[in-house]
PDB file of N, CA and C in Angstrom:
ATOM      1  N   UNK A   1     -59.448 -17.309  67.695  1.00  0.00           N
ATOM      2  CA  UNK A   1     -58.773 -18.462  68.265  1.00  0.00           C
ATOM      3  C   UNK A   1     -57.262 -18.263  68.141  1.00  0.00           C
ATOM      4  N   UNK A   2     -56.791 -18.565  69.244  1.00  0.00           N
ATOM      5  CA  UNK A   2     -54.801 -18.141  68.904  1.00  0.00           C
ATOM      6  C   UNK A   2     -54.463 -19.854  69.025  1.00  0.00           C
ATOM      7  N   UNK A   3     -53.032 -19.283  68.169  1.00  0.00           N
ATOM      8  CA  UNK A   3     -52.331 -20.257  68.338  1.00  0.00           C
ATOM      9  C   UNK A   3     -51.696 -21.053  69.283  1.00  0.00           C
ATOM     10  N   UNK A   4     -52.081 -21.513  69.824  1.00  0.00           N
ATOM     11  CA  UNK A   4     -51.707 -21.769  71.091  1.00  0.00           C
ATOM     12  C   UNK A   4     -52.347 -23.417  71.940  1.00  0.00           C
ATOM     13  N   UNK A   5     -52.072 -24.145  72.364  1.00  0.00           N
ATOM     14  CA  UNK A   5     -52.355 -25.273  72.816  1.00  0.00           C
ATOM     15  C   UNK A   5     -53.002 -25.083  74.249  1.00  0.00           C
ATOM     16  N   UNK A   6     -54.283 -25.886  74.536  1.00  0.00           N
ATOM     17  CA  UNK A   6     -54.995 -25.603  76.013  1.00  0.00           C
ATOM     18  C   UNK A   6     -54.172 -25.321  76.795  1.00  0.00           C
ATOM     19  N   UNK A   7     -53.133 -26.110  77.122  1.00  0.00           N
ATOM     20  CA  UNK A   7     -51.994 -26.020  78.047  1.00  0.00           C
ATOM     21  C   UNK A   7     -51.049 -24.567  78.030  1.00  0.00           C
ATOM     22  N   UNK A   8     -50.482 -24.856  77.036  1.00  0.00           N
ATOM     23  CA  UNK A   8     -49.914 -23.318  76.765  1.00  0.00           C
ATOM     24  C   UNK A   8     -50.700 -21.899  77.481  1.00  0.00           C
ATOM     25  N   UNK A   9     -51.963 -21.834  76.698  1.00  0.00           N
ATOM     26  CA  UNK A   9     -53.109 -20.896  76.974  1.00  0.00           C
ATOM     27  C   UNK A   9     -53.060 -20.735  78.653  1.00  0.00           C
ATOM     28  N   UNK A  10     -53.280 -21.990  79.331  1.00  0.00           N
ATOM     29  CA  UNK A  10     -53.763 -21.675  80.636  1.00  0.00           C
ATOM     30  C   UNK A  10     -52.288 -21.159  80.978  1.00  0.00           C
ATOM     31  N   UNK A  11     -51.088 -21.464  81.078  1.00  0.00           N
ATOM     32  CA  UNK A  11     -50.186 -21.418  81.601  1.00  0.00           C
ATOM     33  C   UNK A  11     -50.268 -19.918  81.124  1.00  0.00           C
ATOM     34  N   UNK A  12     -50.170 -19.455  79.845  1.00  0.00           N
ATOM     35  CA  UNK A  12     -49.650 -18.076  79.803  1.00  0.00           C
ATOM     36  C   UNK A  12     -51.060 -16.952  81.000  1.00  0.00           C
ATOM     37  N   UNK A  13     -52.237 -17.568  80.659  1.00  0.00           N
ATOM     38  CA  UNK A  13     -53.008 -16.950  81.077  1.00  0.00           C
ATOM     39  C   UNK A  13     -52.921 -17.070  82.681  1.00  0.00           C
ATOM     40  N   UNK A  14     -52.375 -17.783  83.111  1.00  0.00           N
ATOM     41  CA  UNK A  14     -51.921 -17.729  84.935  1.00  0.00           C
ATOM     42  C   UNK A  14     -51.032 -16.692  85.034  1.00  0.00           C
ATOM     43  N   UNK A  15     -49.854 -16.487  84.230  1.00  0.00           N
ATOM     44  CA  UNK A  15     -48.644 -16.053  84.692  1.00  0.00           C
ATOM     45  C   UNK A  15     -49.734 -14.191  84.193  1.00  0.00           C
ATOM     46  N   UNK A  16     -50.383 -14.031  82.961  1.00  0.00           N
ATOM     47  CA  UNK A  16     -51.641 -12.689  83.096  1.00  0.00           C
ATOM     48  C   UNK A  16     -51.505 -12.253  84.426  1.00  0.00           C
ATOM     49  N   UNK A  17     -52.973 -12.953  84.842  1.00  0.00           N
ATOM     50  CA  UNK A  17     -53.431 -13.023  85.983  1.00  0.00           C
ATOM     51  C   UNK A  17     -52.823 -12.935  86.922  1.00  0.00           C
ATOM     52  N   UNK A  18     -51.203 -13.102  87.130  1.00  0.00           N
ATOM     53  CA  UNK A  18     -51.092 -13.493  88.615  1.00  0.00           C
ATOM     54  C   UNK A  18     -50.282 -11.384  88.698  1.00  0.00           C
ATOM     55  N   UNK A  19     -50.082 -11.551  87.865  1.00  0.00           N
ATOM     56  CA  UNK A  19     -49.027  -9.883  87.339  1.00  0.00           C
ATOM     57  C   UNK A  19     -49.888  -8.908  87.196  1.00  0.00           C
ATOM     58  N   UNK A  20     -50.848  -9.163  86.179  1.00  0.00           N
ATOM     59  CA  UNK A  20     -51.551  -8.033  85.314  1.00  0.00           C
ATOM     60  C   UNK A  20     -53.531  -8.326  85.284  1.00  0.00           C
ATOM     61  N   UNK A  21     -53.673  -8.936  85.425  1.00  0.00           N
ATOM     62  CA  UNK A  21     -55.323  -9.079  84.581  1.00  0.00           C
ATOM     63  C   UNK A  21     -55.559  -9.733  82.376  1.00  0.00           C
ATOM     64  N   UNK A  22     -56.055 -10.094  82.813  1.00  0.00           N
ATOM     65  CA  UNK A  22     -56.270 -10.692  81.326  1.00  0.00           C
ATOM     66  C   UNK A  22     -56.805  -9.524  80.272  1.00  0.00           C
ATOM     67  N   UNK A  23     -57.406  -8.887  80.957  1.00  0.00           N
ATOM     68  CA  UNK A  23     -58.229  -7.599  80.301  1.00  0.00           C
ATOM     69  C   UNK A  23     -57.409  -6.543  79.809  1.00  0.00           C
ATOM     70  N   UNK A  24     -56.019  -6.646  80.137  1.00  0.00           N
ATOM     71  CA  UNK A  24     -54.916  -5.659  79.883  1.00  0.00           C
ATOM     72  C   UNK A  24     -54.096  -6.274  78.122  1.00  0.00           C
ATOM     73  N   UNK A  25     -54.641  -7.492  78.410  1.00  0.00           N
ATOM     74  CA  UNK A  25     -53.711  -8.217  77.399  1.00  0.00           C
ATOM     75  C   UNK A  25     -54.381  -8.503  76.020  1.00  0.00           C
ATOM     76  N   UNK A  26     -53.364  -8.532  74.983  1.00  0.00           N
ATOM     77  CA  UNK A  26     -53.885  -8.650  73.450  1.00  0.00           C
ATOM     78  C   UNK A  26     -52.669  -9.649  72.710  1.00  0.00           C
ATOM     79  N   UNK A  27     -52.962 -10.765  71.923  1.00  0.00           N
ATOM     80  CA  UNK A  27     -52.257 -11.627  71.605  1.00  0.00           C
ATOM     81  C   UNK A  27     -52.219 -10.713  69.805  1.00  0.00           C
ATOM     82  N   UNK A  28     -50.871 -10.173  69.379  1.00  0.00           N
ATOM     83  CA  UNK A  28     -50.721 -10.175  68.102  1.00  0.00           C
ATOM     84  C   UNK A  28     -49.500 -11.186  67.518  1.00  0.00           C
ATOM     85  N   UNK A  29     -49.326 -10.901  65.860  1.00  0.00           N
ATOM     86  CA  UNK A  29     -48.397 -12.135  65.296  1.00  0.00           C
ATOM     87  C   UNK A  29     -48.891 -12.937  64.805  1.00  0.00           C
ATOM     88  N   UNK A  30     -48.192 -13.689  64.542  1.00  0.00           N
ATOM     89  CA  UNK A  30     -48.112 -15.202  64.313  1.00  0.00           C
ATOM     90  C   UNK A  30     -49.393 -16.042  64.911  1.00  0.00           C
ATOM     91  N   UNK A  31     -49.293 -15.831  66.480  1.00  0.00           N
ATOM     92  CA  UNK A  31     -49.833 -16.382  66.925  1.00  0.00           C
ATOM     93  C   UNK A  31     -51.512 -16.339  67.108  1.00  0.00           C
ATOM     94  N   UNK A  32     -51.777 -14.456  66.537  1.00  0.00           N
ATOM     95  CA  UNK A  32     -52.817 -14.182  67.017  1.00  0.00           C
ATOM     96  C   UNK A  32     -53.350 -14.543  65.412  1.00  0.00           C
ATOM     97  N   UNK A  33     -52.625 -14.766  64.314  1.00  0.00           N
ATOM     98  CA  UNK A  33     -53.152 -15.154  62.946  1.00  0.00           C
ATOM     99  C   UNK A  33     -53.618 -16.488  63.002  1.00  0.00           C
ATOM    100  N   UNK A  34     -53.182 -17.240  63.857  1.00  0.00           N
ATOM    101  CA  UNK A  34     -52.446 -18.905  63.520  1.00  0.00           C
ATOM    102  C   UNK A  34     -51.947 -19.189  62.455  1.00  0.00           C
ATOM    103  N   UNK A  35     -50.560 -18.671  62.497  1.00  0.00           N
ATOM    104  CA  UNK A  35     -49.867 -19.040  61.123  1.00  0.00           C
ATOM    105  C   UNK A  35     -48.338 -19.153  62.053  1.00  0.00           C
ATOM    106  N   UNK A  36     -48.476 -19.424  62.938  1.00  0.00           N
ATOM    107  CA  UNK A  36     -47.186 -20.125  63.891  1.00  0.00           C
ATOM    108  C   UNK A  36     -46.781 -21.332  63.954  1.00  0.00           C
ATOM    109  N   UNK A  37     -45.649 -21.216  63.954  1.00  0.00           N
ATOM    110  CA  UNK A  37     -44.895 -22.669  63.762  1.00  0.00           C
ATOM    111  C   UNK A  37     -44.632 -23.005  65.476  1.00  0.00           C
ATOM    112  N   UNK A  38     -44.013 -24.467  65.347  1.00  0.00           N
ATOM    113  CA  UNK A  38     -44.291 -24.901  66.679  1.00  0.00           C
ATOM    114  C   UNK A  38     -43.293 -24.317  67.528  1.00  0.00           C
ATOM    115  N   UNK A  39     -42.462 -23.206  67.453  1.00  0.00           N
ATOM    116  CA  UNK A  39     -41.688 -22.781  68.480  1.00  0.00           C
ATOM    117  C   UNK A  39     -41.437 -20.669  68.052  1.00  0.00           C
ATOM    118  N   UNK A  40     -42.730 -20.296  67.107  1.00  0.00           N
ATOM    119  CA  UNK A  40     -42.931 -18.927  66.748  1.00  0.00           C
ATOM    120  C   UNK A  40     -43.019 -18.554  68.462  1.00  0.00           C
ATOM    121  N   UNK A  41     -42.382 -16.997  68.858  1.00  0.00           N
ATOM    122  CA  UNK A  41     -42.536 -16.611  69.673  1.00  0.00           C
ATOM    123  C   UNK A  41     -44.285 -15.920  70.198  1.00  0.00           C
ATOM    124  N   UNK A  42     -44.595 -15.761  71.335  1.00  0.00           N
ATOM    125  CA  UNK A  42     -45.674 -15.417  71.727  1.00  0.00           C
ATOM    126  C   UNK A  42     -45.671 -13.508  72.188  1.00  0.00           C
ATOM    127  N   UNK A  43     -46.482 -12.934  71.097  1.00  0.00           N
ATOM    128  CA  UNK A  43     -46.352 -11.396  71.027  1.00  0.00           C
ATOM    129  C   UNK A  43     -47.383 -10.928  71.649  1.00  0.00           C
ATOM    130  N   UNK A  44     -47.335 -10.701  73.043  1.00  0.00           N
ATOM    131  CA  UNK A  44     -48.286  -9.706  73.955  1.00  0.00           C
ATOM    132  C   UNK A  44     -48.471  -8.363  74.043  1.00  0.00           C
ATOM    133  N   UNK A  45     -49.210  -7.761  73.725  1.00  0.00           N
ATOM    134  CA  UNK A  45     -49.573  -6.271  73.619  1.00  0.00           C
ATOM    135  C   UNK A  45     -50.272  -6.180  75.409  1.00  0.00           C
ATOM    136  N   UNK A  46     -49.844  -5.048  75.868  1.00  0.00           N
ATOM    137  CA  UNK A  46     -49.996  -4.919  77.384  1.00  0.00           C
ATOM    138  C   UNK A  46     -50.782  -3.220  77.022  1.00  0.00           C
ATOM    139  N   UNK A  47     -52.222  -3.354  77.236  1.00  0.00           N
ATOM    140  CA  UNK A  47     -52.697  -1.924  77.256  1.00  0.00           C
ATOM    141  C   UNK A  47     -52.974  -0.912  78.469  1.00  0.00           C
ATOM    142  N   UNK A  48     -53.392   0.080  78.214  1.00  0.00           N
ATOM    143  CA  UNK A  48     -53.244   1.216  79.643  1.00  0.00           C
ATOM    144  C   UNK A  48     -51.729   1.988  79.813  1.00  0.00           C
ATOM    145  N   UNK A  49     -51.603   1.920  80.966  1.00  0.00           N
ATOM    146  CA  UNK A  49     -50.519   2.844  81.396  1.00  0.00           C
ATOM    147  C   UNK A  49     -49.346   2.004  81.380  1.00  0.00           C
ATOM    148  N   UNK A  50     -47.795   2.584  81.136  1.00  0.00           N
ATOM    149  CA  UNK A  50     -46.627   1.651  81.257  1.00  0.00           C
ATOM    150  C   UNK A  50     -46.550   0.864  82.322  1.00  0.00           C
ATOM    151  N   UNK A  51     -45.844  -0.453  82.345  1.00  0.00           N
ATOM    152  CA  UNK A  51     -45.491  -0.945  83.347  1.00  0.00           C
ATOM    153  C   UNK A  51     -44.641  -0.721  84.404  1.00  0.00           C
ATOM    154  N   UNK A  52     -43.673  -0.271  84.092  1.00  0.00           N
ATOM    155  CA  UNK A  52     -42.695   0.203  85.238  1.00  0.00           C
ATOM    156  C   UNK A  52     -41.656  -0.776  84.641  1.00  0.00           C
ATOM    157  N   UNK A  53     -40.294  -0.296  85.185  1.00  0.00           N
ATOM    158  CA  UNK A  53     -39.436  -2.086  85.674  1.00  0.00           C
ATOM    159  C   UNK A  53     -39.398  -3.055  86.125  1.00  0.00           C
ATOM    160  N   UNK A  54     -39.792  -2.833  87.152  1.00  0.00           N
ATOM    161  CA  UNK A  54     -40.410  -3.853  88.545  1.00  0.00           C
ATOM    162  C   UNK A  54     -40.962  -5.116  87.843  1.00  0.00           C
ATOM    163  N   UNK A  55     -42.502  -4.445  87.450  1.00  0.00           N
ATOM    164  CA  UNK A  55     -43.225  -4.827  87.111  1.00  0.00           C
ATOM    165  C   UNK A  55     -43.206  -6.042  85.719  1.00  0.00           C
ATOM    166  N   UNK A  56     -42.243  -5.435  84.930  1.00  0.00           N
ATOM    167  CA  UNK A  56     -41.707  -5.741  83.505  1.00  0.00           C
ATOM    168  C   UNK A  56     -40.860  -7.121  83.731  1.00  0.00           C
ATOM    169  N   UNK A  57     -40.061  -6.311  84.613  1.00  0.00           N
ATOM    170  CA  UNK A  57     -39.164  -8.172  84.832  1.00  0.00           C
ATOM    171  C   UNK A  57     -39.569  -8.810  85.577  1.00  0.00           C
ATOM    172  N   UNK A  58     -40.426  -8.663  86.731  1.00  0.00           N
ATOM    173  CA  UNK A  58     -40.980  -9.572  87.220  1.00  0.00           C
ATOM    174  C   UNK A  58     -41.948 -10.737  86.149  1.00  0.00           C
ATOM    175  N   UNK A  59     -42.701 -10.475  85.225  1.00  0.00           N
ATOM    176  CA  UNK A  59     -43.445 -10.776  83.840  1.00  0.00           C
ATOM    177  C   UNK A  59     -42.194 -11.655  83.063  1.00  0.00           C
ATOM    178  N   UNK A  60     -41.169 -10.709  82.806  1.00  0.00           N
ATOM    179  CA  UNK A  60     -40.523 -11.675  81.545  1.00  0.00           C
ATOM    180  C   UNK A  60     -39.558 -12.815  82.623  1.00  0.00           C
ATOM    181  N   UNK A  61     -39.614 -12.322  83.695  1.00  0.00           N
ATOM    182  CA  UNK A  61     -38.750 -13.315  84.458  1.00  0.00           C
ATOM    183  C   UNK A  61     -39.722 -14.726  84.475  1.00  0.00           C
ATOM    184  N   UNK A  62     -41.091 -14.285  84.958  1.00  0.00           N
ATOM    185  CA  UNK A  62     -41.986 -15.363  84.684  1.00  0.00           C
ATOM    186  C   UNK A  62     -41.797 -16.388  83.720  1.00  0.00           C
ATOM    187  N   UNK A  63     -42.104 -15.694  82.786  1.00  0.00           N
ATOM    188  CA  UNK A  63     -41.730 -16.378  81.223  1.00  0.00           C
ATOM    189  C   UNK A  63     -40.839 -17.015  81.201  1.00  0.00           C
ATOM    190  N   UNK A  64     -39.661 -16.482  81.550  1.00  0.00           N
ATOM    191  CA  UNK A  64     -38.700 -17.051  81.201  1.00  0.00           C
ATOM    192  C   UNK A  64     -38.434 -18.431  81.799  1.00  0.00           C
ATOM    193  N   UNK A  65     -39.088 -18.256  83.201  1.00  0.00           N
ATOM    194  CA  UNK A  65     -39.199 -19.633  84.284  1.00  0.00           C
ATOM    195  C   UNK A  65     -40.171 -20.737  83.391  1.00  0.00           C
ATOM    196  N   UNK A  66     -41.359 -20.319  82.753  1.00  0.00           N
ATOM    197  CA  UNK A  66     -42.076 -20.970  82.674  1.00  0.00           C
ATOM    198  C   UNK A  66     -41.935 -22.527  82.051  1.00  0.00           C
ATOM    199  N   UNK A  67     -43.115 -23.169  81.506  1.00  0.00           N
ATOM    200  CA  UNK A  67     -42.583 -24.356  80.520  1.00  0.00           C
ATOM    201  C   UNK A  67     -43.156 -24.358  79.592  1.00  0.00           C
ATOM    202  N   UNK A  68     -42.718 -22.663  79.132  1.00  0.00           N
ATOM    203  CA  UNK A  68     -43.658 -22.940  77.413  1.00  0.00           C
ATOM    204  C   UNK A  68     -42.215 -22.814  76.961  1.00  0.00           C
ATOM    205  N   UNK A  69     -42.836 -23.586  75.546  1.00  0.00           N
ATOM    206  CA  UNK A  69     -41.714 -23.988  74.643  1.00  0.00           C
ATOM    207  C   UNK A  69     -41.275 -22.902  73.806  1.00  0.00           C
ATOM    208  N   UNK A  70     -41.446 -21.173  73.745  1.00  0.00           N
ATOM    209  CA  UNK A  70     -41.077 -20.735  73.289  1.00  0.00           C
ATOM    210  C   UNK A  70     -41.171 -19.373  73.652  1.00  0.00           C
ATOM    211  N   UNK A  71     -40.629 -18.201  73.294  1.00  0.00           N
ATOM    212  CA  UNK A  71     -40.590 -17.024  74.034  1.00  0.00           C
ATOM    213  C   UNK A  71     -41.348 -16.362  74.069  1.00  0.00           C
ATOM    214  N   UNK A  72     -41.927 -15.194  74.600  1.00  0.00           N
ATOM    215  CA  UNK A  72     -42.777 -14.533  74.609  1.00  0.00           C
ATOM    216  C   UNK A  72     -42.704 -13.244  74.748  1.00  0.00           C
ATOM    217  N   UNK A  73     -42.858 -12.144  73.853  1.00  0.00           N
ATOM    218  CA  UNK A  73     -42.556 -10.892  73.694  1.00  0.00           C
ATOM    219  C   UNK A  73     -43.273 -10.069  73.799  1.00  0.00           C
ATOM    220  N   UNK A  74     -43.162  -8.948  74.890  1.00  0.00           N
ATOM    221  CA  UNK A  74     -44.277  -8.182  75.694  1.00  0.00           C
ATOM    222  C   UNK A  74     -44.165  -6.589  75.276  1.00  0.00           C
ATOM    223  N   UNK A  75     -45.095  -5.984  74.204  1.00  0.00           N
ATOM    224  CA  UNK A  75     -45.236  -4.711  73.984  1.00  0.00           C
ATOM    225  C   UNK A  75     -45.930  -4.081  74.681  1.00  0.00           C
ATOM    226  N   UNK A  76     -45.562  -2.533  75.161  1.00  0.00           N
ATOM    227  CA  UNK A  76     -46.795  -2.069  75.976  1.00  0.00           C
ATOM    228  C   UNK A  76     -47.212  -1.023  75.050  1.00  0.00           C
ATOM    229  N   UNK A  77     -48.275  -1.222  74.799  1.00  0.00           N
ATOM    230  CA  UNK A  77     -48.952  -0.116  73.796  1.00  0.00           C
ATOM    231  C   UNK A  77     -48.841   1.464  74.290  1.00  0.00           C
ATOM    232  N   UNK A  78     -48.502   1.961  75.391  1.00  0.00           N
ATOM    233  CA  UNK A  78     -48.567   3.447  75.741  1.00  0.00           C
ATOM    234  C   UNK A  78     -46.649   3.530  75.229  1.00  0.00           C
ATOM    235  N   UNK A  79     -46.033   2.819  74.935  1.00  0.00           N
ATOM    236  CA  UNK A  79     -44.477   3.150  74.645  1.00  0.00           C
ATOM    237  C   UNK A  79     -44.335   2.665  72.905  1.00  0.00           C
ATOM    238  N   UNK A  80     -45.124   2.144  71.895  1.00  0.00           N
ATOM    239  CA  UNK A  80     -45.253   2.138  71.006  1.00  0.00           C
ATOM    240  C   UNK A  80     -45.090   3.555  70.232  1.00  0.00           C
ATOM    241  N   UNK A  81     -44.588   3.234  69.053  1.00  0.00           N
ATOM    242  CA  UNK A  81     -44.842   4.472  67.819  1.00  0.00           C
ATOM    243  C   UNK A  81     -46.379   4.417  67.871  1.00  0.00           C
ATOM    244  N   UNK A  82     -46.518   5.402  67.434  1.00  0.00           N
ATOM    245  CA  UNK A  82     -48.255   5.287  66.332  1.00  0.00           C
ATOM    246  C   UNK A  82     -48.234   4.440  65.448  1.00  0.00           C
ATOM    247  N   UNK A  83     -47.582   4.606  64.784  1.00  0.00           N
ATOM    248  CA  UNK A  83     -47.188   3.850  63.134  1.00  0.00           C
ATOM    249  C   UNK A  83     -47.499   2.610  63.644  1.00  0.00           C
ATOM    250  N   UNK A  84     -46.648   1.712  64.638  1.00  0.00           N
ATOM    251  CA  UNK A  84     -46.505   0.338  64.672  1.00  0.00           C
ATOM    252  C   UNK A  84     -47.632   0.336  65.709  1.00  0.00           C
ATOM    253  N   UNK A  85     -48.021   0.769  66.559  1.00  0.00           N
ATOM    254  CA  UNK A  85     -49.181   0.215  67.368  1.00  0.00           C
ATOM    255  C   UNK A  85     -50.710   0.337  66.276  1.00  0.00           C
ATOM    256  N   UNK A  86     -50.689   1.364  65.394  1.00  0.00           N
ATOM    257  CA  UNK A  86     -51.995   1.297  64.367  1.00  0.00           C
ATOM    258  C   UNK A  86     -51.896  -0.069  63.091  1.00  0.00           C
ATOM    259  N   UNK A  87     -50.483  -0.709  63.357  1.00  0.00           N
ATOM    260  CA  UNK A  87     -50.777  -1.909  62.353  1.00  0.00           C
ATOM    261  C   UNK A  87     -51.027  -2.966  63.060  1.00  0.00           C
ATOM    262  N   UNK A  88     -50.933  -3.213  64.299  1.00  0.00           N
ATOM    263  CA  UNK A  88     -50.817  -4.245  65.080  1.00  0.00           C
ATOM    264  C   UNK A  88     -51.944  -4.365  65.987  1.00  0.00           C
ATOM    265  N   UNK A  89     -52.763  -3.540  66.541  1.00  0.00           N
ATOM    266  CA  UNK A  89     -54.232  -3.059  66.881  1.00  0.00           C
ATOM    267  C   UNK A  89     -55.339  -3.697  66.662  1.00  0.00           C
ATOM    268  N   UNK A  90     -55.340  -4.064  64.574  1.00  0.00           N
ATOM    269  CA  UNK A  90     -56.736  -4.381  64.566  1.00  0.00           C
ATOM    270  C   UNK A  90     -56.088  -5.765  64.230  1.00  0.00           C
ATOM    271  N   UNK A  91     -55.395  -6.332  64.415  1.00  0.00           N
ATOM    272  CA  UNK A  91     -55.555  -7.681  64.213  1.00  0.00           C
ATOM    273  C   UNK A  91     -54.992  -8.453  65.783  1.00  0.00           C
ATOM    274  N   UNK A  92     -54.818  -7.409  66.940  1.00  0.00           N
ATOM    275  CA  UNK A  92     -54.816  -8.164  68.666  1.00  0.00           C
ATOM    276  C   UNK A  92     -55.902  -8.539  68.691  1.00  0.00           C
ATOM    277  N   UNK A  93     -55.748  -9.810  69.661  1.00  0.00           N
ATOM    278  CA  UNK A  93     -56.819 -10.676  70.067  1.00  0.00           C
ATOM    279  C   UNK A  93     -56.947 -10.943  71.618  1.00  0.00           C
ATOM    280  N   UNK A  94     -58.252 -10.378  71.624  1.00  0.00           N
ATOM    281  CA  UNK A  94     -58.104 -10.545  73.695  1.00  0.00           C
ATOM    282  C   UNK A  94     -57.079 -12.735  73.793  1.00  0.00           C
ATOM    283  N   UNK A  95     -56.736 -12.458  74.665  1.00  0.00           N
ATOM    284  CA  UNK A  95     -55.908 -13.262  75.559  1.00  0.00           C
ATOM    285  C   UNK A  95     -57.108 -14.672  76.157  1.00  0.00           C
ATOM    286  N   UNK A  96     -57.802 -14.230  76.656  1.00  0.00           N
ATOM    287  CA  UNK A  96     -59.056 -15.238  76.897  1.00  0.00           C
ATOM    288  C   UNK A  96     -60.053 -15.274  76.769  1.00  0.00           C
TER     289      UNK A  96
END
């Protein structure tokens, strides 16, 4: 279960969907612990192949439009260290 409010959830999970697929996505952090406070940022792990630029700001531009109350920070696991993608791995949480 993430941290996250029905509302929140659907909204982030539209702006997924409308870019990427849900199946690409992994909620770590704060949020994916529930140990977030009411304005902890939202940490997305993006798996498979890089995104591109395009692609990237089109996503955080999303975000940034959106009306969640707090930011949301998008890792893509193929541009990760090892080190930091093997601590952050087993505790992502599919997205929906």
């Amino acid at each position: 279960m993430l941290d996250l409010t029905p509302r929140q959830k659907a909204e982030v999970c539209a702006i997924v969907d409308a870019h990427l697929g849900r199946s690409r996505v992994r909620v770590f952090g704060s949020r994916a612990q529930r140990r977030a406070k009411p304005f902890s940022d939202l940490d997305l792990l993006v798996l498979g192949a890089p995104l591109g630029a395009a692609l990237r700001g089109t996503l955080e531009e999303a975000f940034d439009e959106s009306d969640l109350p707090f930011r949301v920070d998008i890792a893509e696991a193929a541009l990760l260290s090892p080190a930091f993608r093997a601590a952050i791995e087993p505790q992502a949480l599919p997205l929906g």
